[in-house]
PDB file of N, CA and C in Angstrom:
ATOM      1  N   UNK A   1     -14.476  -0.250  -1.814  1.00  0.00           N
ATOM      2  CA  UNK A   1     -13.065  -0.289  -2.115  1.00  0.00           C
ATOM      3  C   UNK A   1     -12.320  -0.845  -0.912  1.00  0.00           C
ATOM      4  N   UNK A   2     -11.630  -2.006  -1.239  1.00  0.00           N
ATOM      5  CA  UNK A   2     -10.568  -2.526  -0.170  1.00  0.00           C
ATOM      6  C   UNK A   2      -9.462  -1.363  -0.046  1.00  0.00           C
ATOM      7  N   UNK A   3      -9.270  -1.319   1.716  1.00  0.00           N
ATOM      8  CA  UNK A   3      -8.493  -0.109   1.958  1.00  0.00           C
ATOM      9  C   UNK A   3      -7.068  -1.529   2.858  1.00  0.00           C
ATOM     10  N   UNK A   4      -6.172  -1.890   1.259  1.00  0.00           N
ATOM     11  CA  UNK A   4      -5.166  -2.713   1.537  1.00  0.00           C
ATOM     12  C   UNK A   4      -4.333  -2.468   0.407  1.00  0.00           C
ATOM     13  N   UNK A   5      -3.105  -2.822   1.059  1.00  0.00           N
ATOM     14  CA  UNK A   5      -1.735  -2.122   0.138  1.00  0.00           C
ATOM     15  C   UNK A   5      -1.478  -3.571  -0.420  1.00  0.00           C
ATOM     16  N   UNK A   6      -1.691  -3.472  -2.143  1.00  0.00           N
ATOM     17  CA  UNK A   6      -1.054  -4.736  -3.000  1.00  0.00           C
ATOM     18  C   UNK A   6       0.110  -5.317  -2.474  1.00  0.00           C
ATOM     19  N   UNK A   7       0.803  -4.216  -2.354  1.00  0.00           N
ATOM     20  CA  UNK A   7       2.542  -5.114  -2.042  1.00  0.00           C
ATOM     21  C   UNK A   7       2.876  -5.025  -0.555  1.00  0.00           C
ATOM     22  N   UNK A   8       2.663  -4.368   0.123  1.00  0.00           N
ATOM     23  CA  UNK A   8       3.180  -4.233   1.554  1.00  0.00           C
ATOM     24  C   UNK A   8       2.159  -4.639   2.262  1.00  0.00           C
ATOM     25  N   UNK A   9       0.965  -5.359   1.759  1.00  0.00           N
ATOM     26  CA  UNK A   9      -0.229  -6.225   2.747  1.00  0.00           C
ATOM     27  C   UNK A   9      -0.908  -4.993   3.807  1.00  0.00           C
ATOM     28  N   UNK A  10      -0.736  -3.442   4.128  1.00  0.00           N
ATOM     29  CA  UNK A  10      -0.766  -2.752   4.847  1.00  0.00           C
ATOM     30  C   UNK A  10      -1.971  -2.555   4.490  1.00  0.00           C
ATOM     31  N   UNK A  11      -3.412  -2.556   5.800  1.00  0.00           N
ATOM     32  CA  UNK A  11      -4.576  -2.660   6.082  1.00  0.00           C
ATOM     33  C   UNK A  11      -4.806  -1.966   7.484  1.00  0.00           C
ATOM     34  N   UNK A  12      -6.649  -1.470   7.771  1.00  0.00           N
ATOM     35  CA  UNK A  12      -6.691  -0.579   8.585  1.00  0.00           C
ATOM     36  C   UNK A  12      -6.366  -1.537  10.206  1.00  0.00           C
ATOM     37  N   UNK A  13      -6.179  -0.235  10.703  1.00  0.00           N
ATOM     38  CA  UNK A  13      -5.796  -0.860  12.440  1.00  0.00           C
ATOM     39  C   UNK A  13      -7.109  -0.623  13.053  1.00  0.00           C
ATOM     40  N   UNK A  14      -7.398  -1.105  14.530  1.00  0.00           N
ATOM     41  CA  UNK A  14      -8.214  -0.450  15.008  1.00  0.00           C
ATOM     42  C   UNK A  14      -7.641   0.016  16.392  1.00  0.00           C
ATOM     43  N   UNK A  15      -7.865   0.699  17.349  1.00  0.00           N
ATOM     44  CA  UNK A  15      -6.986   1.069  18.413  1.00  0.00           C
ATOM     45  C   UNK A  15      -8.437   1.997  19.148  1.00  0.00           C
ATOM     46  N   UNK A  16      -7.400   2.522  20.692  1.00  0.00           N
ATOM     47  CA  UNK A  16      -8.567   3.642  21.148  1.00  0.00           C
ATOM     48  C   UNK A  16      -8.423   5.160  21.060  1.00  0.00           C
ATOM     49  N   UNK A  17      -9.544   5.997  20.731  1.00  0.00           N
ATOM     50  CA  UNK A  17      -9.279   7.158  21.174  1.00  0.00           C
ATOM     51  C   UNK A  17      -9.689   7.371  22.598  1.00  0.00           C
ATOM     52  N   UNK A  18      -8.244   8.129  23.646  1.00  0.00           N
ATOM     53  CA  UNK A  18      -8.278   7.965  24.655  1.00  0.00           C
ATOM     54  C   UNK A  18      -8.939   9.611  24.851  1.00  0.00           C
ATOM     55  N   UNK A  19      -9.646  10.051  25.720  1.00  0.00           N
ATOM     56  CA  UNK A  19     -10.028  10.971  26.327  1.00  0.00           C
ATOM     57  C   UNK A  19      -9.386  11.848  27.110  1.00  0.00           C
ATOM     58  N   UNK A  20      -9.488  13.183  27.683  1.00  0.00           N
ATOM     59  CA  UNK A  20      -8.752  12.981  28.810  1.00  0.00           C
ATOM     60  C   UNK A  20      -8.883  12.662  30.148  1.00  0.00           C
ATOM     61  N   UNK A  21     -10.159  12.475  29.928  1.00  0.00           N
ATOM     62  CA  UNK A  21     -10.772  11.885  31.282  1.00  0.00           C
ATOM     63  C   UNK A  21     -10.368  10.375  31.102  1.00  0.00           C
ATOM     64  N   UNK A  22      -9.970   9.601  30.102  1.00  0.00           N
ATOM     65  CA  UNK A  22      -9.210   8.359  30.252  1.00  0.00           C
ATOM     66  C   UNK A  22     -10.485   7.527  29.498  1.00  0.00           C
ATOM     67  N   UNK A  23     -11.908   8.214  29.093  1.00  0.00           N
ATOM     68  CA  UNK A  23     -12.793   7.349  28.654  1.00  0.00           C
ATOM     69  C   UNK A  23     -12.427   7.110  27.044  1.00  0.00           C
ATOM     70  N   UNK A  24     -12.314   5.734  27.180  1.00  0.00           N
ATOM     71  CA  UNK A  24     -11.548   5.160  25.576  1.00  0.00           C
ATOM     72  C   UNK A  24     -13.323   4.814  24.563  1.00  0.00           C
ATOM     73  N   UNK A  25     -12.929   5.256  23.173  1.00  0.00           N
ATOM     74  CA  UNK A  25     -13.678   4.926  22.187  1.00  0.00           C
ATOM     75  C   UNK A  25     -13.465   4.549  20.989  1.00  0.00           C
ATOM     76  N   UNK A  26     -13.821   3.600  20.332  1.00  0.00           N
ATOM     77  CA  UNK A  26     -12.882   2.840  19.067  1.00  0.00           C
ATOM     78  C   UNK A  26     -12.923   4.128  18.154  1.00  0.00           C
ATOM     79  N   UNK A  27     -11.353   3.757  17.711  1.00  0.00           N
ATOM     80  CA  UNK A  27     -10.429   4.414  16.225  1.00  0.00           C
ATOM     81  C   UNK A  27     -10.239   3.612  14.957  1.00  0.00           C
ATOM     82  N   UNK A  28     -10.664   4.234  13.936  1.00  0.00           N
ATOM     83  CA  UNK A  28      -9.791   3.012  12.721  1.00  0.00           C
ATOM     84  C   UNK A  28      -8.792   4.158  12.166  1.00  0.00           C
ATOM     85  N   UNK A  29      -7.821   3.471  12.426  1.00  0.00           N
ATOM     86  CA  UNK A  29      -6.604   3.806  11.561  1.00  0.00           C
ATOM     87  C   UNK A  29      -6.424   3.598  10.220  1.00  0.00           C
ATOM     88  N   UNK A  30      -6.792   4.766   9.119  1.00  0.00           N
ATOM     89  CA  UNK A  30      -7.028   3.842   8.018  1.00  0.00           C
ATOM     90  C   UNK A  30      -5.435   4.162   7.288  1.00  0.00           C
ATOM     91  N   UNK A  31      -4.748   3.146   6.553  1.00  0.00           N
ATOM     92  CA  UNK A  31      -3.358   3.676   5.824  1.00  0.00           C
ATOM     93  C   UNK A  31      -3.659   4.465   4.603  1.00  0.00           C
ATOM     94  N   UNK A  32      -2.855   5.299   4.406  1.00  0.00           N
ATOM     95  CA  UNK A  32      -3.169   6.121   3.003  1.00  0.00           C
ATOM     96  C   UNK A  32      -2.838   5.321   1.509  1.00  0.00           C
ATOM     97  N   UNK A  33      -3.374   4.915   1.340  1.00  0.00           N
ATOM     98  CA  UNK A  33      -4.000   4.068  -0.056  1.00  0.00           C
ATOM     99  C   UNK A  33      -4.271   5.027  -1.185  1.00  0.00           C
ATOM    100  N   UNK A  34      -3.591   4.564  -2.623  1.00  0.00           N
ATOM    101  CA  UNK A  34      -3.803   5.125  -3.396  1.00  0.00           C
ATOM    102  C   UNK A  34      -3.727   4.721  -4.951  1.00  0.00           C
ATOM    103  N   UNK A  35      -4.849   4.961  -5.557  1.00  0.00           N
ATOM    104  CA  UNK A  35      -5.058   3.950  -6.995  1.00  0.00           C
ATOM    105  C   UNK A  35      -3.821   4.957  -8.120  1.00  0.00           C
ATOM    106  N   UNK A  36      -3.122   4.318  -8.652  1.00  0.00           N
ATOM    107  CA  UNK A  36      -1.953   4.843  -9.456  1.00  0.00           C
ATOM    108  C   UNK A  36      -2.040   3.713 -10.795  1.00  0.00           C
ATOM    109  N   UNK A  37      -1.608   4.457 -11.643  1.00  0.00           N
ATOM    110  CA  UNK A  37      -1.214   3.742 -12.768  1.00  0.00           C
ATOM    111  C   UNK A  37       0.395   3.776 -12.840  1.00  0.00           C
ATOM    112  N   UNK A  38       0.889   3.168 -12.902  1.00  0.00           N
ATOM    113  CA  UNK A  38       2.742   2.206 -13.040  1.00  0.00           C
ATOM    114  C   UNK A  38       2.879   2.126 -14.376  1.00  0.00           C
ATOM    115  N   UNK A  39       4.289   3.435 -15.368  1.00  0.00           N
ATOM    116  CA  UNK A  39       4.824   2.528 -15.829  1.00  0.00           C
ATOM    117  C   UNK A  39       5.632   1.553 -16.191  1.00  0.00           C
ATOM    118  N   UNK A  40       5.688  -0.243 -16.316  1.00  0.00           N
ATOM    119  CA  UNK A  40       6.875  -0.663 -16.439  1.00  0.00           C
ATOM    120  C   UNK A  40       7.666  -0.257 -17.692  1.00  0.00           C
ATOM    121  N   UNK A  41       8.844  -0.011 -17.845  1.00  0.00           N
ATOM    122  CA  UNK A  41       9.144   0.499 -19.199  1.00  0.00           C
ATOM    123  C   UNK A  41       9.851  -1.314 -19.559  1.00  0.00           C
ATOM    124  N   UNK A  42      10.131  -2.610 -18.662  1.00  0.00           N
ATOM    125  CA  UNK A  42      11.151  -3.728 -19.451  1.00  0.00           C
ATOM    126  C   UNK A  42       9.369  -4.504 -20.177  1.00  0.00           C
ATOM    127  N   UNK A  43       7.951  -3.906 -19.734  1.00  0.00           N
ATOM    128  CA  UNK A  43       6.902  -4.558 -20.509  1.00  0.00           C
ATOM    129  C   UNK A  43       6.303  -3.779 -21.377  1.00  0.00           C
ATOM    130  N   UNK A  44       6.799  -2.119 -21.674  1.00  0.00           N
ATOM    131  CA  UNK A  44       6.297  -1.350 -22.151  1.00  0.00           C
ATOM    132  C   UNK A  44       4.828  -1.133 -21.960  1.00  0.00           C
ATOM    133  N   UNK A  45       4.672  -1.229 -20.598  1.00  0.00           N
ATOM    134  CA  UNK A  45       2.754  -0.704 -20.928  1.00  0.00           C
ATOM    135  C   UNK A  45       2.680  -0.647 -18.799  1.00  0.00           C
ATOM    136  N   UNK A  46       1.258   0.034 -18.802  1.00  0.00           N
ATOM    137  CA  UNK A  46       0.948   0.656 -17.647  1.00  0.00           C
ATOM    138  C   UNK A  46       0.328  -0.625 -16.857  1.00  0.00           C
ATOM    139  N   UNK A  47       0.963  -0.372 -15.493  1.00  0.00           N
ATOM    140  CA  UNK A  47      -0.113  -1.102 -14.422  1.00  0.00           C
ATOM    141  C   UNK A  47      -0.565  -0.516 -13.523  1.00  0.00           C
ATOM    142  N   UNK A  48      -2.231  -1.135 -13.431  1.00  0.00           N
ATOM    143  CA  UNK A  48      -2.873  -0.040 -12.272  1.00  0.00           C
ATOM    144  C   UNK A  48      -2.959  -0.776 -10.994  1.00  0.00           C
ATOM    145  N   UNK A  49      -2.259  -0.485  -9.963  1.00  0.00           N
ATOM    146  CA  UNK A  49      -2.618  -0.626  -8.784  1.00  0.00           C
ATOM    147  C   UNK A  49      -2.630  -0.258  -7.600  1.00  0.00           C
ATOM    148  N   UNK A  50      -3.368  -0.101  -6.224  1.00  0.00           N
ATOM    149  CA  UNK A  50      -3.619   0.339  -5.246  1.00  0.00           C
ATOM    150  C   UNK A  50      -2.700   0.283  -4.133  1.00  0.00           C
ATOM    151  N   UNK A  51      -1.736   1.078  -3.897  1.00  0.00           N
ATOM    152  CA  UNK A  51      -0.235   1.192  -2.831  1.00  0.00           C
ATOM    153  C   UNK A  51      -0.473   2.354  -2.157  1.00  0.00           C
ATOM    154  N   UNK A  52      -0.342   1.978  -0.680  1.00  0.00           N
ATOM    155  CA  UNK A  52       0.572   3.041   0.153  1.00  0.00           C
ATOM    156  C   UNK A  52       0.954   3.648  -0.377  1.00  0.00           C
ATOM    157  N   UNK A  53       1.518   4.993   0.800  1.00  0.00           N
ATOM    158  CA  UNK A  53       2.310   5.671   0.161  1.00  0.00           C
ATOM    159  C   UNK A  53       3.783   5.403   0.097  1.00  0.00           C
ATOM    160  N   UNK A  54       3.894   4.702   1.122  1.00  0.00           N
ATOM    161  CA  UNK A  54       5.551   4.358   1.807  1.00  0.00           C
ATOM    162  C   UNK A  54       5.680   3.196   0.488  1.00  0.00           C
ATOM    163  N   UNK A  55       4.844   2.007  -0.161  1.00  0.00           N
ATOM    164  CA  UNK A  55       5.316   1.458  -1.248  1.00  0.00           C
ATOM    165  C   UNK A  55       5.677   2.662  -2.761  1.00  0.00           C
ATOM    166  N   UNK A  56       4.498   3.539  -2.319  1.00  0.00           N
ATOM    167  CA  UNK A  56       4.655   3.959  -3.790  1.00  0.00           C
ATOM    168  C   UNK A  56       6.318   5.200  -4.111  1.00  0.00           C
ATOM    169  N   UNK A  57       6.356   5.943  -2.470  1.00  0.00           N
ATOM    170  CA  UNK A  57       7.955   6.024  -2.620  1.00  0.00           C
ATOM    171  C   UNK A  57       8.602   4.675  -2.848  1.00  0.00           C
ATOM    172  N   UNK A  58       8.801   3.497  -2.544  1.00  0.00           N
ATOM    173  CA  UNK A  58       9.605   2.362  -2.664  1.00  0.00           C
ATOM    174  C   UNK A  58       9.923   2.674  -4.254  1.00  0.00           C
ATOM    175  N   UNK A  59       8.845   2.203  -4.631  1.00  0.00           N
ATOM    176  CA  UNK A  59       8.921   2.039  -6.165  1.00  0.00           C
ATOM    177  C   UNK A  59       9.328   3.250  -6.747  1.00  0.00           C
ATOM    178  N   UNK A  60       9.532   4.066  -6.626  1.00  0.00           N
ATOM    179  CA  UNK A  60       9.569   5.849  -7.031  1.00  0.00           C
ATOM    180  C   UNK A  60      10.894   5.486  -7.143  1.00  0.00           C
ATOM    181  N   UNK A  61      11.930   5.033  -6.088  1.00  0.00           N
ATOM    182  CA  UNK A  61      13.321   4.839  -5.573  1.00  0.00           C
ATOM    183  C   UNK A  61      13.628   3.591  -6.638  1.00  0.00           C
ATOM    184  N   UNK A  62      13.188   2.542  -6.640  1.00  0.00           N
ATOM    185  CA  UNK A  62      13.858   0.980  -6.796  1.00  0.00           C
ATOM    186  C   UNK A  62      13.322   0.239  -8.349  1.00  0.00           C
ATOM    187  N   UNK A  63      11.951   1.169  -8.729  1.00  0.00           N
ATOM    188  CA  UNK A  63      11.260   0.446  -9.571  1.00  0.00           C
ATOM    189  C   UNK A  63      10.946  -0.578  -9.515  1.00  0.00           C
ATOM    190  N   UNK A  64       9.262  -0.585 -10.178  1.00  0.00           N
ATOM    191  CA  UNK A  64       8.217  -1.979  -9.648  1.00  0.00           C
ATOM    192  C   UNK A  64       8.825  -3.221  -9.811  1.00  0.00           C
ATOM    193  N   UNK A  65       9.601  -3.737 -10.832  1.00  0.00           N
ATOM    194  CA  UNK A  65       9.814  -5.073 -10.859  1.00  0.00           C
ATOM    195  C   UNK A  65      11.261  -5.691  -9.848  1.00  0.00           C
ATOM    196  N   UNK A  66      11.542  -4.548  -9.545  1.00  0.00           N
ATOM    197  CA  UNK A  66      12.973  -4.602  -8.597  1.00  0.00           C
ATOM    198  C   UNK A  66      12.800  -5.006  -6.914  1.00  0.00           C
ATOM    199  N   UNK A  67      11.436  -3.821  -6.895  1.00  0.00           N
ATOM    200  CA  UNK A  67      10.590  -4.365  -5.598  1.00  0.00           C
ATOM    201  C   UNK A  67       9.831  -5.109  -5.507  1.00  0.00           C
ATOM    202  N   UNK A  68       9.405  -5.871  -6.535  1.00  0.00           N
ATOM    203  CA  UNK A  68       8.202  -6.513  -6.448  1.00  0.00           C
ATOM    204  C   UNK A  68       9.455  -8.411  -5.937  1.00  0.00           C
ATOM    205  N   UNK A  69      10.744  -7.799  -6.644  1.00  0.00           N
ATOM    206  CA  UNK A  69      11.328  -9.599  -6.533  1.00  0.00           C
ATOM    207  C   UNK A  69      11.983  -9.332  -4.897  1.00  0.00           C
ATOM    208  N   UNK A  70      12.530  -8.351  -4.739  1.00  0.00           N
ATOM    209  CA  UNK A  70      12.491  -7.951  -2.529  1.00  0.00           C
ATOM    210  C   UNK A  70      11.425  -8.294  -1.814  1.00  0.00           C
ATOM    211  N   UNK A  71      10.380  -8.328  -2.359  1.00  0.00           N
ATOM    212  CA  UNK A  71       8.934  -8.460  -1.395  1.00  0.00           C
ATOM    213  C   UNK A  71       8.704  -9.875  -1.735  1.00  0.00           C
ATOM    214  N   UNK A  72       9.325 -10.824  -2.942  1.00  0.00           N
ATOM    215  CA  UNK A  72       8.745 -12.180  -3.046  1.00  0.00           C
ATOM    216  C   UNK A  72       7.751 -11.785  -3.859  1.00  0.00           C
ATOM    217  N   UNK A  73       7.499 -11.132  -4.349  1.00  0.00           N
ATOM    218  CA  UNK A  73       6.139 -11.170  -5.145  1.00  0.00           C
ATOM    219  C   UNK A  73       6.273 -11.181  -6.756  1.00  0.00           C
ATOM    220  N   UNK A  74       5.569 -11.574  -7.363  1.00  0.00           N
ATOM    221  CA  UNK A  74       5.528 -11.540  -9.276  1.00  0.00           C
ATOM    222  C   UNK A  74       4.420 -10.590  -9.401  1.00  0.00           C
ATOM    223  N   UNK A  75       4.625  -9.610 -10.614  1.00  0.00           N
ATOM    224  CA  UNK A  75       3.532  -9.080 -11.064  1.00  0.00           C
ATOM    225  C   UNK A  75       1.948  -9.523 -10.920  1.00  0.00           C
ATOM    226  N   UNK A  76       2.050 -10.866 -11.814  1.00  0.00           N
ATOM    227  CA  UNK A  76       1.174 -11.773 -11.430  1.00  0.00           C
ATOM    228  C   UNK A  76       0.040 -11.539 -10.659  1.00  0.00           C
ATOM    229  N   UNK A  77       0.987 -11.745  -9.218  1.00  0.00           N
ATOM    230  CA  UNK A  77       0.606 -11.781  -7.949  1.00  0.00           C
ATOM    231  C   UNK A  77      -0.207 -10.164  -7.540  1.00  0.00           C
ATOM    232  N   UNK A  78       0.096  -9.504  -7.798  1.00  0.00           N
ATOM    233  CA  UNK A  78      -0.839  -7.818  -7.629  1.00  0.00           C
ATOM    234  C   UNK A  78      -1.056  -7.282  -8.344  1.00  0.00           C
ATOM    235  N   UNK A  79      -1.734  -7.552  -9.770  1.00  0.00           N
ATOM    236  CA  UNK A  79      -2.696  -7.328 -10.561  1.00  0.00           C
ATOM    237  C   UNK A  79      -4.097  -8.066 -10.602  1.00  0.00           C
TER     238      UNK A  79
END
């Protein structure tokens, strides 16, 4: 499973865990990703796709097709 946000492009980081002795060892930062089903009510039917959480409040607030034309994106495009 790709751990990447359809609409906000948001993918893992990598960074260090620092010690306290200062000895650094790789981190992945992974974003919280999550498979949801969407419904649009202007197409009457469900879409499934994989968002953040910070998109999936977006859409909670603005609704998918409202955010999807703010981000530049068409349905299309993240299904």
């Amino acid at each position: 499973m790709s751990r990447v946000c359809k609409l906000t492009g948001k993918r893992p980081l990598k960074g260090n865990k620092v010690a306290h002795s200062n000895k650094k060892t790789n981190k992945h930062y992974m974003p919280n990703i999550v498979k949801k089903r969407i419904y649009v009510p202007e197409l009457k039917r469900f879409v499934r796709l994989k968002l953040s959480a910070r998109a999936l409040k977006s859409i909670t607030r603005k609704g998918l097709l409202p955010y999807l034309k703010k981000q530049g994106l068409t349905l299309k495009d993240v299904t």
